[in-house]
Protein backbone atom coordinates (compact mmCIF):
# COMPACT_ATOMS: atom_id res chain seq x y z
CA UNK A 1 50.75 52.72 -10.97
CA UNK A 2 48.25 49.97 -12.30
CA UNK A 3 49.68 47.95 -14.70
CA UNK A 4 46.13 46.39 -15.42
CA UNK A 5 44.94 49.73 -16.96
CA UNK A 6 45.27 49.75 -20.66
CA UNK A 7 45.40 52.86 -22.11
CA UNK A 8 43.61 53.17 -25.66
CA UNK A 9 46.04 56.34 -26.91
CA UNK A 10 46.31 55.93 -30.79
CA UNK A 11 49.78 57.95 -31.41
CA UNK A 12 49.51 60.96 -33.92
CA UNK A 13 49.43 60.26 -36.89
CA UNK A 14 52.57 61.68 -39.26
CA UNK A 15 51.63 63.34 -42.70
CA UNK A 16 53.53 61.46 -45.30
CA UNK A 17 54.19 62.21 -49.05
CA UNK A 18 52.07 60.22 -51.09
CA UNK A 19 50.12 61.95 -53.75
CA UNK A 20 52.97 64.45 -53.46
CA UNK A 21 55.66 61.50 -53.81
CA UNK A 22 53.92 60.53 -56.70
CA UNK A 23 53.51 63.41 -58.51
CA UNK A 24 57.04 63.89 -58.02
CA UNK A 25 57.97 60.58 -59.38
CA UNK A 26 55.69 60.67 -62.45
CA UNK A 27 57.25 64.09 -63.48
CA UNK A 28 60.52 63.32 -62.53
CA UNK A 29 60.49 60.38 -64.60
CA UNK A 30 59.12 62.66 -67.92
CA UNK A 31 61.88 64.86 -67.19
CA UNK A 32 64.58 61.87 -67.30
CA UNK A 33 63.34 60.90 -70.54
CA UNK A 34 63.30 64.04 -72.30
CA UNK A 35 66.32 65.01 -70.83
CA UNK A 36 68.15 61.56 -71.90
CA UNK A 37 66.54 61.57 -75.87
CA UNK A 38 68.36 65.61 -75.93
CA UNK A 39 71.89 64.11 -76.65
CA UNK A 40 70.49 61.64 -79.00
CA UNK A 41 68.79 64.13 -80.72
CA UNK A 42 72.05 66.30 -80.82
CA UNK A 43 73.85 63.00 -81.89
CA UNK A 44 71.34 62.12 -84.69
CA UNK A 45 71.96 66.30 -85.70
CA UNK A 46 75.75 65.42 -85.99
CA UNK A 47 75.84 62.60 -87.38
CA UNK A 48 74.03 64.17 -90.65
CA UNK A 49 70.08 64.10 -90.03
CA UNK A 50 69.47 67.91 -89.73
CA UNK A 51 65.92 67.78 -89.19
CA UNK A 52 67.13 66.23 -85.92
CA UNK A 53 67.85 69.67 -84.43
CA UNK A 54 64.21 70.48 -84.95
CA UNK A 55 63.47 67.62 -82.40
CA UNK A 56 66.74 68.83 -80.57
CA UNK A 57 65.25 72.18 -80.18
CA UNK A 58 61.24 71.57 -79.42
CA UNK A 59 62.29 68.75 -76.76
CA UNK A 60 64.34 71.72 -74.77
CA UNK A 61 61.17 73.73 -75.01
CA UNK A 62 59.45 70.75 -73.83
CA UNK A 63 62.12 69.94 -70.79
CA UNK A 64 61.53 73.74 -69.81
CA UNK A 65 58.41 73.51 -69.13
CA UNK A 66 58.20 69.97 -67.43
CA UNK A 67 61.08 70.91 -64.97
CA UNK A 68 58.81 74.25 -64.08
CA UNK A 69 56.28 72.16 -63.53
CA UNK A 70 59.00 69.55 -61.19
CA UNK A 71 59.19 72.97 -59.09
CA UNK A 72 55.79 72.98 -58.42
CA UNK A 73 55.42 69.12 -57.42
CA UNK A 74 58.53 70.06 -55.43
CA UNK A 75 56.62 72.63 -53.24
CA UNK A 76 53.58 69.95 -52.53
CA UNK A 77 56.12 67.62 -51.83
CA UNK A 78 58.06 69.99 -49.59
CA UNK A 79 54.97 70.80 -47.89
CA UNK A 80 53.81 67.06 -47.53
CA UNK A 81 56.78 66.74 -45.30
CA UNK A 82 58.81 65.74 -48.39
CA UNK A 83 62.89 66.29 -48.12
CA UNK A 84 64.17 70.12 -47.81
CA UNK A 85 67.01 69.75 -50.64
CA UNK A 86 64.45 68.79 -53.62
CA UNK A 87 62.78 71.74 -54.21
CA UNK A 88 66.43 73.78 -54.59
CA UNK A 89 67.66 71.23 -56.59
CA UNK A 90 64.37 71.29 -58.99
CA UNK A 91 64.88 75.33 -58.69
CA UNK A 92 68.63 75.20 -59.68
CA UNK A 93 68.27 72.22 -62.86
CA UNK A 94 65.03 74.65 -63.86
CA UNK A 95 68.07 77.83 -64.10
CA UNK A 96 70.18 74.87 -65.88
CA UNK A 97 67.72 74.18 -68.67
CA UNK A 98 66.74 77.74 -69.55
CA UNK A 99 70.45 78.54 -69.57
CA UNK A 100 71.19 75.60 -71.44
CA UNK A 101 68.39 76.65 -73.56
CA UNK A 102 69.94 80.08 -73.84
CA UNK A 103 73.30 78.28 -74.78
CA UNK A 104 71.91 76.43 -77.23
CA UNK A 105 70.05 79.18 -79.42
CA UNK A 106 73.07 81.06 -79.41
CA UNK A 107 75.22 78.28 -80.51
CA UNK A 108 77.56 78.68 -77.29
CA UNK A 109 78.27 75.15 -77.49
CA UNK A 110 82.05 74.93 -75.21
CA UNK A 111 79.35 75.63 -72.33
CA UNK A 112 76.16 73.82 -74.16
CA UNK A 113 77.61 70.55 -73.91
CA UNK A 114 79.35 70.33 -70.46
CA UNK A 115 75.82 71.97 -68.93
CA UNK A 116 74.28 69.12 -70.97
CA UNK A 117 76.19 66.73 -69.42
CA UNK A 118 75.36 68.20 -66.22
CA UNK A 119 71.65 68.62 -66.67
CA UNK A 120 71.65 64.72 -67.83
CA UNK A 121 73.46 63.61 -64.40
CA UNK A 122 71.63 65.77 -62.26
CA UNK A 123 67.77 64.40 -63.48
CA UNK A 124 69.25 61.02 -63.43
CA UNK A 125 70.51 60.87 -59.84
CA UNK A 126 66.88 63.11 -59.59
CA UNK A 127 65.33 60.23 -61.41
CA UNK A 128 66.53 57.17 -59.47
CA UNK A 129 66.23 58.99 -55.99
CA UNK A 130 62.65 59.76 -56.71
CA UNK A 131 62.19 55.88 -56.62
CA UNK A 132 64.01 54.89 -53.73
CA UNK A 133 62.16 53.97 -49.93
CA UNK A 134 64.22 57.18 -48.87
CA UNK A 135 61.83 59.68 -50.89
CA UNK A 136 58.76 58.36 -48.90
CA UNK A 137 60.18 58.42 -45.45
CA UNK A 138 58.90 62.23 -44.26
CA UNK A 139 61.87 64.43 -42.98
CA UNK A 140 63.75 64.78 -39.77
CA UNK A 141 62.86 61.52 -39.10
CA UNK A 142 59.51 61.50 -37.91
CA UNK A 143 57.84 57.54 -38.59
């Protein structure tokens, strides 16, 4: 073997997240904050302002349609080499909101509020993840 040869490979290069990771962060981040001003909306309702459940109501429309679009970033950002478990968790707290959606409308509220509290937990832990060095690192540990 010559050990004066260099050799001038340049090693493949990995496909990370990035406009994927982004997306994902920007719309998980809208999601957090509609889904955190829902129980002060329901609090504001309770505590006598009823026009509050107005807000209460069009917000839930609102976090229904931001967390299909979270699905969707979740696919790019599956495909961009992203982590496997987002895009079922984004698929499963989609189900949550039009449930809790459901639950709401129809006044169920012994299941309303525990899902609520649910829903809230879930897009936080969503939320901070989103923002950690973990999120960019592609899967199955490929640098």
């Amino acid at each position: 073997m010559n050990t004066l040869v260099q050799t001038t490979e340049t090693p493949a290069k990995v496909r990370q997240p990035r406009v994927s990771l982004w997306s994902l962060r920007i719309v998980a981040t809208v999601n957090l904050v509609l889904v955190l001003l829902q129980p002060v909306f329901a609090g504001l309702f309770l505590t006598g302002d009823v026009d509050a459940i107005d807000l209460h109501s069009t917000t839930a429309t609102v976090v229904v349609f931001v967390e299909l679009a979270l699905v969707g970033v979740a696919v790019g950002y599956l495909v961009a080499r992203g982590r496997r478990w987002v895009l079922p968790a984004t698929v499963v707290l989609l189900a949550a909101a039009v449930l809790q959606a459901f639950l709401g409308y129809t006044r169920t509220l012994a299941f309303h509020v525990p899902l609520g509290v649910a829903i809230v937990t879930a897009s936080v832990f969503l939320g901070i993840w989103v923002w950690m060095p973990a999120a960019a690192r592609p899967r199955d540990g490929a640098r």
